[in-house]
Protein backbone atom coordinates (compact mmCIF):
# COMPACT_ATOMS: atom_id res chain seq x y z
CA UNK A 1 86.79 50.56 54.92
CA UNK A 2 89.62 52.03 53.20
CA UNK A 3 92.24 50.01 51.75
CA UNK A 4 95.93 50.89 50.73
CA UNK A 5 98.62 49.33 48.89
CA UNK A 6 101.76 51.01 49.17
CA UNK A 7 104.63 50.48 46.35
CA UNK A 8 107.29 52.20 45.24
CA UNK A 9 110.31 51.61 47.81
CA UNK A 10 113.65 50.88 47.38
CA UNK A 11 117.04 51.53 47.94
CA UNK A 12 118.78 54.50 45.48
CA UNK A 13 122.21 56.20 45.96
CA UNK A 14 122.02 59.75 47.43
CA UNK A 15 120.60 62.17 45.21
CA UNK A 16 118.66 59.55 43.46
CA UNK A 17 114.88 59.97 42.98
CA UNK A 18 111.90 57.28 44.10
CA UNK A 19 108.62 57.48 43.01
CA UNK A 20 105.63 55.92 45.50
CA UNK A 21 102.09 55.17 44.94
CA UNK A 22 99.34 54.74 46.84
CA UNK A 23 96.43 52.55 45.56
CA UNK A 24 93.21 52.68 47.22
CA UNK A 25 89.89 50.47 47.42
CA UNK A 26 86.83 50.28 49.17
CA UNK A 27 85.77 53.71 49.47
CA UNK A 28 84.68 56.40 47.34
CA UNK A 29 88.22 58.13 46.26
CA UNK A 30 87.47 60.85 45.52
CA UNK A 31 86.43 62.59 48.59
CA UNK A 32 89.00 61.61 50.71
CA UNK A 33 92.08 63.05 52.39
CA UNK A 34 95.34 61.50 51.11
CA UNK A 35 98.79 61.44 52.63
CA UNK A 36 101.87 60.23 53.04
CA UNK A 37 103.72 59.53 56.72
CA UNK A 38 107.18 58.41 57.18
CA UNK A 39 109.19 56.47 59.87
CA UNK A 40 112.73 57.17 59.83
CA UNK A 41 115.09 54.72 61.89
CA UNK A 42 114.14 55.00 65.67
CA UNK A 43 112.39 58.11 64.95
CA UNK A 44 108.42 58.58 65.65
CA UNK A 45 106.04 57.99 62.24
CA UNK A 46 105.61 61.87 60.22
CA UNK A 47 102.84 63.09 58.06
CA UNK A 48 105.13 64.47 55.67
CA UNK A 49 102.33 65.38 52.41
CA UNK A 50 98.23 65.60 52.14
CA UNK A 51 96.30 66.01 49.09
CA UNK A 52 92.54 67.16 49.09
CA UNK A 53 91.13 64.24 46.15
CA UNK A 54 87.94 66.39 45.69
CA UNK A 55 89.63 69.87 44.82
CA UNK A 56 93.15 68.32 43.98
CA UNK A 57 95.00 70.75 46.66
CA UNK A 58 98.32 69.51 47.72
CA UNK A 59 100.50 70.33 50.52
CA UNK A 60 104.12 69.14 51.37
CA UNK A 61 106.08 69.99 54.59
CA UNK A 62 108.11 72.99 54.45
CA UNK A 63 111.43 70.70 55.24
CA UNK A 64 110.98 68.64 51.83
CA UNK A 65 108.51 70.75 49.46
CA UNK A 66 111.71 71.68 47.64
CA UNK A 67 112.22 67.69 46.66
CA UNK A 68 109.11 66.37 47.43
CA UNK A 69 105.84 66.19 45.39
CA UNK A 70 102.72 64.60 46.41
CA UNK A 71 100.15 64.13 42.74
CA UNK A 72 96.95 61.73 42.47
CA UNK A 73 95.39 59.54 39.66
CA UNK A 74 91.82 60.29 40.32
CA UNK A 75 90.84 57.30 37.44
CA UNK A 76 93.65 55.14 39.06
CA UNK A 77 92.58 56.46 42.58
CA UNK A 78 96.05 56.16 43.34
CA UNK A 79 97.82 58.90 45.39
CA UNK A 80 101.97 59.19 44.20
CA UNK A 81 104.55 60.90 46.26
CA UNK A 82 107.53 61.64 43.92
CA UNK A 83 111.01 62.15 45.59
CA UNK A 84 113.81 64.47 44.29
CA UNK A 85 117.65 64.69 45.25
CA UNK A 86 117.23 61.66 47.71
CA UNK A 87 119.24 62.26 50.90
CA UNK A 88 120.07 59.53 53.53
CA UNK A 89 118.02 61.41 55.82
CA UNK A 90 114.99 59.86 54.02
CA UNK A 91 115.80 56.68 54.58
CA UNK A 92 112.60 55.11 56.09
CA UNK A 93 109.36 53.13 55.87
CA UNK A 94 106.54 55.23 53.89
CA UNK A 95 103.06 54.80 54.49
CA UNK A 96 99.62 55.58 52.82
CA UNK A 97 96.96 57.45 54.54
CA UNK A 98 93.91 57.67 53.78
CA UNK A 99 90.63 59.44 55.83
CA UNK A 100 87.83 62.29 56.29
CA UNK A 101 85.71 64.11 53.33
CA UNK A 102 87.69 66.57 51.83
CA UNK A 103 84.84 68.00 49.81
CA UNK A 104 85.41 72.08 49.52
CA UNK A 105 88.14 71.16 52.29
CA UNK A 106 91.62 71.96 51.39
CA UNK A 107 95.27 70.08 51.84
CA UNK A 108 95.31 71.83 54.72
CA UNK A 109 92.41 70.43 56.53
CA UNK A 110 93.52 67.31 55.19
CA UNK A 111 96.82 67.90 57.49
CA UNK A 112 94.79 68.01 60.56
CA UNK A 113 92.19 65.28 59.14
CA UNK A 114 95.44 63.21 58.99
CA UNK A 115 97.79 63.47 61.64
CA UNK A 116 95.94 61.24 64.31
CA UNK A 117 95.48 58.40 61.10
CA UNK A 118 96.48 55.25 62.71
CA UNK A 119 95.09 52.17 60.27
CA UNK A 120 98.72 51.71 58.95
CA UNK A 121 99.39 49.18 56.33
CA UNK A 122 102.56 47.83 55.89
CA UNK A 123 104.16 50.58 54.12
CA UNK A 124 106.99 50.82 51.66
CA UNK A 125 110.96 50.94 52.71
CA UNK A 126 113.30 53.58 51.14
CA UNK A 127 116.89 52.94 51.89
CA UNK A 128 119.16 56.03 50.47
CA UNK A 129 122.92 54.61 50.61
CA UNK A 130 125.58 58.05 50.15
């Protein structure tokens, strides 16, 4: 089975930036599907980015792909999600995901691969203060 260690968290001042990684075991990196979810206060859990580790495709929400950047370390086989111009509105608990083949799939696919993920670890807090 997969396993994921999430780091990265903290608390920053609005407009700050954070940047979280993903490190995974156990499995064969490099064919997976890769994402990141978020929980905001009282709010239900969000796949938020996906990245395809076979063709290196990424894909960010449309809400935060102007701040948001999801990258991987295919020798690390870690999978980063850097965050830009931090807004209290991100304040949450961030979570690894990790599933499916992406093998001539797409970040995309990996979207749909990853939205009904539900092995959560215990994910990494992000407190943005303004």
């Amino acid at each position: 089975a997969v396993q994921l260690e999430e780091s990265g968290g903290g608390s920053v001042q609005a407009g700050g930036s954070l940047r979280l990684s993903c490190k995974t075991s156990g499995y064969y990196y490099r064919h997976l599907c890769m994402g990141w979810f978020r929980q905001a206060p009282g709010k239900e859990r969000e796949l938020i980015a996906t990245i395809d580790t076979a063709g290196g495709s990424d894909y960010v929400i449309d809400t935060l792909s102007d701040r948001f950047t999801i990258s991987q370390d295919r020798v690390q086989e870690t999978t980063s999600l850097q965050m830009n111009d931090l807004k209290s509105e991100d304040t949450g608990i961030y979570y690894c995901a990790a599933d499916g083949d992406s093998w001539g799939k797409s970040a995309r696919y990996c979207y749909g691969i990853l939205r009904d993920f539900t092995s959560w670890g215990q994910g990494t807090q992000v407190v943005v203060s303004s």
